[in-house]
Protein backbone atom coordinates (compact mmCIF):
# COMPACT_ATOMS: atom_id res chain seq x y z
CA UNK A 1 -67.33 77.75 -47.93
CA UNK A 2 -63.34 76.69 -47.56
CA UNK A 3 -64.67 73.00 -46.73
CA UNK A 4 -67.29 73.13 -50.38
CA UNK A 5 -63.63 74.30 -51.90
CA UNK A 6 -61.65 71.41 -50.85
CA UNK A 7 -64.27 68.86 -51.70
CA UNK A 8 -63.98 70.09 -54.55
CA UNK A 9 -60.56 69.46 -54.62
CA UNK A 10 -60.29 66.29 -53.58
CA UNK A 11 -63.07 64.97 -55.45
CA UNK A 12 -61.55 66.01 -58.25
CA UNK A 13 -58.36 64.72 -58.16
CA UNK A 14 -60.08 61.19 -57.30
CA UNK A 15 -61.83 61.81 -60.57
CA UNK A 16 -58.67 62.56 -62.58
CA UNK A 17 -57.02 59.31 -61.24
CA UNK A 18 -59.77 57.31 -61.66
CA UNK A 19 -60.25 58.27 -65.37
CA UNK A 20 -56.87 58.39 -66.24
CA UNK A 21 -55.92 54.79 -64.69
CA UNK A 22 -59.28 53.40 -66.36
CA UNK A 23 -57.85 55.15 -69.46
CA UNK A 24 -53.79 54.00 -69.46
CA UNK A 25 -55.37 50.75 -68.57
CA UNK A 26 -57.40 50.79 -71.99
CA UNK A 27 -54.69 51.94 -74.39
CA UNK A 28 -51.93 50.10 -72.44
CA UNK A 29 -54.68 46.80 -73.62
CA UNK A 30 -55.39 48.11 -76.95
CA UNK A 31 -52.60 50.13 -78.27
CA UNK A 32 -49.43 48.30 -78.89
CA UNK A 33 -46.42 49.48 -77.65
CA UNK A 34 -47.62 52.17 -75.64
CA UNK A 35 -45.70 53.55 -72.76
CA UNK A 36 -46.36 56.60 -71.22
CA UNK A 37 -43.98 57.33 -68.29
CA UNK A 38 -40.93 55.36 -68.14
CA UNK A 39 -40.03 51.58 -68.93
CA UNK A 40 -39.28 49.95 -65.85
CA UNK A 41 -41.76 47.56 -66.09
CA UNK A 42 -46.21 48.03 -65.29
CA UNK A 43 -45.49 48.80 -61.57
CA UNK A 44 -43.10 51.80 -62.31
CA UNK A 45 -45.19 53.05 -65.23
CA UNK A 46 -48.31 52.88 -62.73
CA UNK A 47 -46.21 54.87 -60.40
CA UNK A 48 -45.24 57.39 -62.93
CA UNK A 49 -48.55 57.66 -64.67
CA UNK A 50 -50.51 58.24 -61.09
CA UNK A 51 -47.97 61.04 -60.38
CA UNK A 52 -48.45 62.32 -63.31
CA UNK A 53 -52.54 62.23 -63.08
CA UNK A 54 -51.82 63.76 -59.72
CA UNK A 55 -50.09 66.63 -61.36
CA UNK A 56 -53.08 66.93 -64.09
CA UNK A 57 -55.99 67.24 -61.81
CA UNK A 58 -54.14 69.57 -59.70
CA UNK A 59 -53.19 71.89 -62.84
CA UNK A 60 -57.29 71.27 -63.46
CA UNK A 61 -58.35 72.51 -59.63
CA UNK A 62 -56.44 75.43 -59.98
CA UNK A 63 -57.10 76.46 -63.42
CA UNK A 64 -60.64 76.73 -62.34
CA UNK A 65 -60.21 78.63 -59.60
CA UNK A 66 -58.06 81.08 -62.14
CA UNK A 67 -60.85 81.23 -64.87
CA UNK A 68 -63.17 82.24 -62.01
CA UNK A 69 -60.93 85.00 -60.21
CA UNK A 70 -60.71 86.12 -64.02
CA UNK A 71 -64.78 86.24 -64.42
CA UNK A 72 -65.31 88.26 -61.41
CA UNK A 73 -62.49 90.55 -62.03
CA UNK A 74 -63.73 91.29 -65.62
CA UNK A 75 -67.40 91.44 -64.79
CA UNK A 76 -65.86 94.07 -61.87
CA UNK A 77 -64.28 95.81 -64.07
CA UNK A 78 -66.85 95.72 -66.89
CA UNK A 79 -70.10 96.67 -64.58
CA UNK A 80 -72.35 97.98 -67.32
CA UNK A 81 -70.75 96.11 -70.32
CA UNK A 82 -71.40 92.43 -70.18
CA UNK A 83 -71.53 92.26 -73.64
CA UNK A 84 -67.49 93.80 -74.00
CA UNK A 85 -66.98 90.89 -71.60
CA UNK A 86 -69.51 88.00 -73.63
CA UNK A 87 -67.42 89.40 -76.67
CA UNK A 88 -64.00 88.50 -75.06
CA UNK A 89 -65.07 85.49 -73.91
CA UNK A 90 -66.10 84.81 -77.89
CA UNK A 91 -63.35 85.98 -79.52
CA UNK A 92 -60.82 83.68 -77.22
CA UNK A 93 -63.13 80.84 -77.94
CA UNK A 94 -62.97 80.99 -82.01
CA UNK A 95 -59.00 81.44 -81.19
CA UNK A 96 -58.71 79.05 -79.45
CA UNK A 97 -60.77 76.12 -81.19
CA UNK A 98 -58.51 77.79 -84.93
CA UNK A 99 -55.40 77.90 -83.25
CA UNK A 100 -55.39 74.16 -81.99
CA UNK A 101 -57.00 72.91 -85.83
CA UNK A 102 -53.91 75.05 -86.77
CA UNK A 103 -51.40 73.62 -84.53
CA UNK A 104 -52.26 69.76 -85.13
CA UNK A 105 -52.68 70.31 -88.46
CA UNK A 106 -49.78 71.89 -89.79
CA UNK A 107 -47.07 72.25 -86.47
CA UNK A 108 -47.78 69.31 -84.35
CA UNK A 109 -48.28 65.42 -84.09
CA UNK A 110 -45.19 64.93 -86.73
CA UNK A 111 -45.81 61.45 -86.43
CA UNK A 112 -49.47 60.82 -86.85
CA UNK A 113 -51.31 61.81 -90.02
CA UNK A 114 -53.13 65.31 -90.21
CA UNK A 115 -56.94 63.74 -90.33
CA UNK A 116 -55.66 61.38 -87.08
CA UNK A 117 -54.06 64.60 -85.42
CA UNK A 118 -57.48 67.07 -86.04
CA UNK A 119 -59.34 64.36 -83.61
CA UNK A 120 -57.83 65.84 -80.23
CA UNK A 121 -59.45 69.65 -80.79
CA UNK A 122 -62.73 67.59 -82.46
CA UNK A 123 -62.49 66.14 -79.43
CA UNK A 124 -62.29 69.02 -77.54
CA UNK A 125 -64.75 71.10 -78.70
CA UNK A 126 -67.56 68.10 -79.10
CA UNK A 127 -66.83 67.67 -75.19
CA UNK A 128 -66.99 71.38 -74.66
CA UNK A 129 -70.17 71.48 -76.50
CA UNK A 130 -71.80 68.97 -74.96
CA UNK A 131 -70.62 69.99 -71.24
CA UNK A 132 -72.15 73.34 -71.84
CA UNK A 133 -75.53 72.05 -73.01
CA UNK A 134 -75.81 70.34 -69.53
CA UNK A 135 -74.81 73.09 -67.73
CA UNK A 136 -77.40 74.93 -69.66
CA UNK A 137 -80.23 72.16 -68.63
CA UNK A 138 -78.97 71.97 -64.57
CA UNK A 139 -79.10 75.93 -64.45
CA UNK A 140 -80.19 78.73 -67.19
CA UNK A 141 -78.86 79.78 -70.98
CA UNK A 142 -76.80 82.45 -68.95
CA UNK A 143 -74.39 79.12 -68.58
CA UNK A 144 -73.45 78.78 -71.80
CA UNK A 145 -71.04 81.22 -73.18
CA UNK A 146 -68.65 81.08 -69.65
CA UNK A 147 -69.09 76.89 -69.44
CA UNK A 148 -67.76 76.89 -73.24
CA UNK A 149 -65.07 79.81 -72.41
CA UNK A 150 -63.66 77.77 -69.45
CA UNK A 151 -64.15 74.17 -71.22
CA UNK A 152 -62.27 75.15 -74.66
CA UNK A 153 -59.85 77.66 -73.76
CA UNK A 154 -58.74 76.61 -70.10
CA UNK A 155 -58.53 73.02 -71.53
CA UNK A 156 -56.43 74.11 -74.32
CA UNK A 157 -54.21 76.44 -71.80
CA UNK A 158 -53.78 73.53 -69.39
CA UNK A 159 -53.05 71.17 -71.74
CA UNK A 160 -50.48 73.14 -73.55
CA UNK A 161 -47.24 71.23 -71.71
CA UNK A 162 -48.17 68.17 -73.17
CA UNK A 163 -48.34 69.30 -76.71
CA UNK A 164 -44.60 69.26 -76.40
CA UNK A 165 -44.51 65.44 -76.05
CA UNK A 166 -45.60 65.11 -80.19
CA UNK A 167 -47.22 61.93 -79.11
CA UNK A 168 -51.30 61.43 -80.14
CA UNK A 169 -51.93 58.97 -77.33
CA UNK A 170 -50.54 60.92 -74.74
CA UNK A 171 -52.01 64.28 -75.58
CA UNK A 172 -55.42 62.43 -76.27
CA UNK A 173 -54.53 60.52 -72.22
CA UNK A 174 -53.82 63.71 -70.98
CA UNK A 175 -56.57 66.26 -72.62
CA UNK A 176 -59.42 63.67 -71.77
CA UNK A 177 -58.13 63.69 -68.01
CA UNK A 178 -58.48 67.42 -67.97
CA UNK A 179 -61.88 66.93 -69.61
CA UNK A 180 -63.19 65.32 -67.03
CA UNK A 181 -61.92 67.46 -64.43
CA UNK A 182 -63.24 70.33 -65.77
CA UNK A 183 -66.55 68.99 -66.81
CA UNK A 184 -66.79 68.13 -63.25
CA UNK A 185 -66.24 71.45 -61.45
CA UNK A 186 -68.24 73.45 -64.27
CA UNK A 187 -71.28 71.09 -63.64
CA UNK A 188 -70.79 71.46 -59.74
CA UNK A 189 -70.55 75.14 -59.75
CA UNK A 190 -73.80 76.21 -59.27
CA UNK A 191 -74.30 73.66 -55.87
CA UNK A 192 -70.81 75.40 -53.98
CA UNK A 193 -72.60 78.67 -54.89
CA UNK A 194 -75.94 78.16 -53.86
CA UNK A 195 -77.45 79.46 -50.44
């Protein structure tokens, strides 16, 4: 089981990097002016910005691993109420997907306009949508409601640090870089578990 774990891990920090370095390669061409760690010229940006992928799929590996010590210890703890427990999950969902509209419409992303801003939890919870259908097709409906729980509201959790940075492109860099991380363990779940 501990060598499913860390292919896990390492797969999915070689996903991380390669989706963020295909993506800073894309806005780097199409956006101008955009620099997202330091400005000591491409080679010390590509430095900075693998480091900082590094750091990203990392925060991604473990926040899995915490959303599913937190789904066994609530099912544990909730034996005969499942639906207490589909309820949480719910109710941290809806809060979630308001409080980010909330936050990039009104608090955050000073510099972009409000309609520009509301794309990141669009994004979010298009991607989370989607993901969860899938996992639905590769396994059962019993999928959906924790593959949406860990998609919207470990994204948004993980991705909080970067809100800070007020910056569209590099919240939209790093949220899609967690997206893919997390699509990819959620979809590979059900192989590491199965006998």
């Amino acid at each position: 089981m501990l060598k499913k774990w860390l292919y896990v891990m390492w797969t999915t920090i070689v996903y991380g990097l390669i989706s963020g370095l295909l993506l800073w390669w894309v806005l780097r061409m199409t956006v101008p002016n955009f620099i997202l760690f330091g400005s000591g010229g491409v080679g010390e940006e590509l430095k900075g910005v693998s480091l900082g992928l590094l750091t990203a799929s990392m925060t991604s590996v473990l926040g899995f691993f915490a959303f599913l010590m937190l789904k066994y210890y609530m099912i544990g703890i909730l034996k005969n109420r499942l639906k207490v427990w589909n309820f949480v999950q719910w109710f941290f969902i809806v809060l979630a997907v308001a409080d980010l509209f909330y936050y990039f419409s009104y608090k955050g992303q000073s510099t972009q306009s409000a309609a520009i801003s509301l794309l990141l939890p669009a994004l979010l919870l298009v991607f989370s949508i989607i993901v969860a259908m899938w996992k639905v097709k590769l396994t059962n409906r019993g999928a959906l409601l924790p593959t949406l729980f860990f998609m919207i509201v470990g994204t948004a959790l993980m991705s909080l640090p970067v809100f800070k940075a007020d910056d569209f492109f590099s919240t939209l860099f790093m949220m899609v870089v967690l997206l893919v991380c997390n699509a990819r363990q959620i979809l590979i779940l059900h192989k590491l578990v199965k006998n």
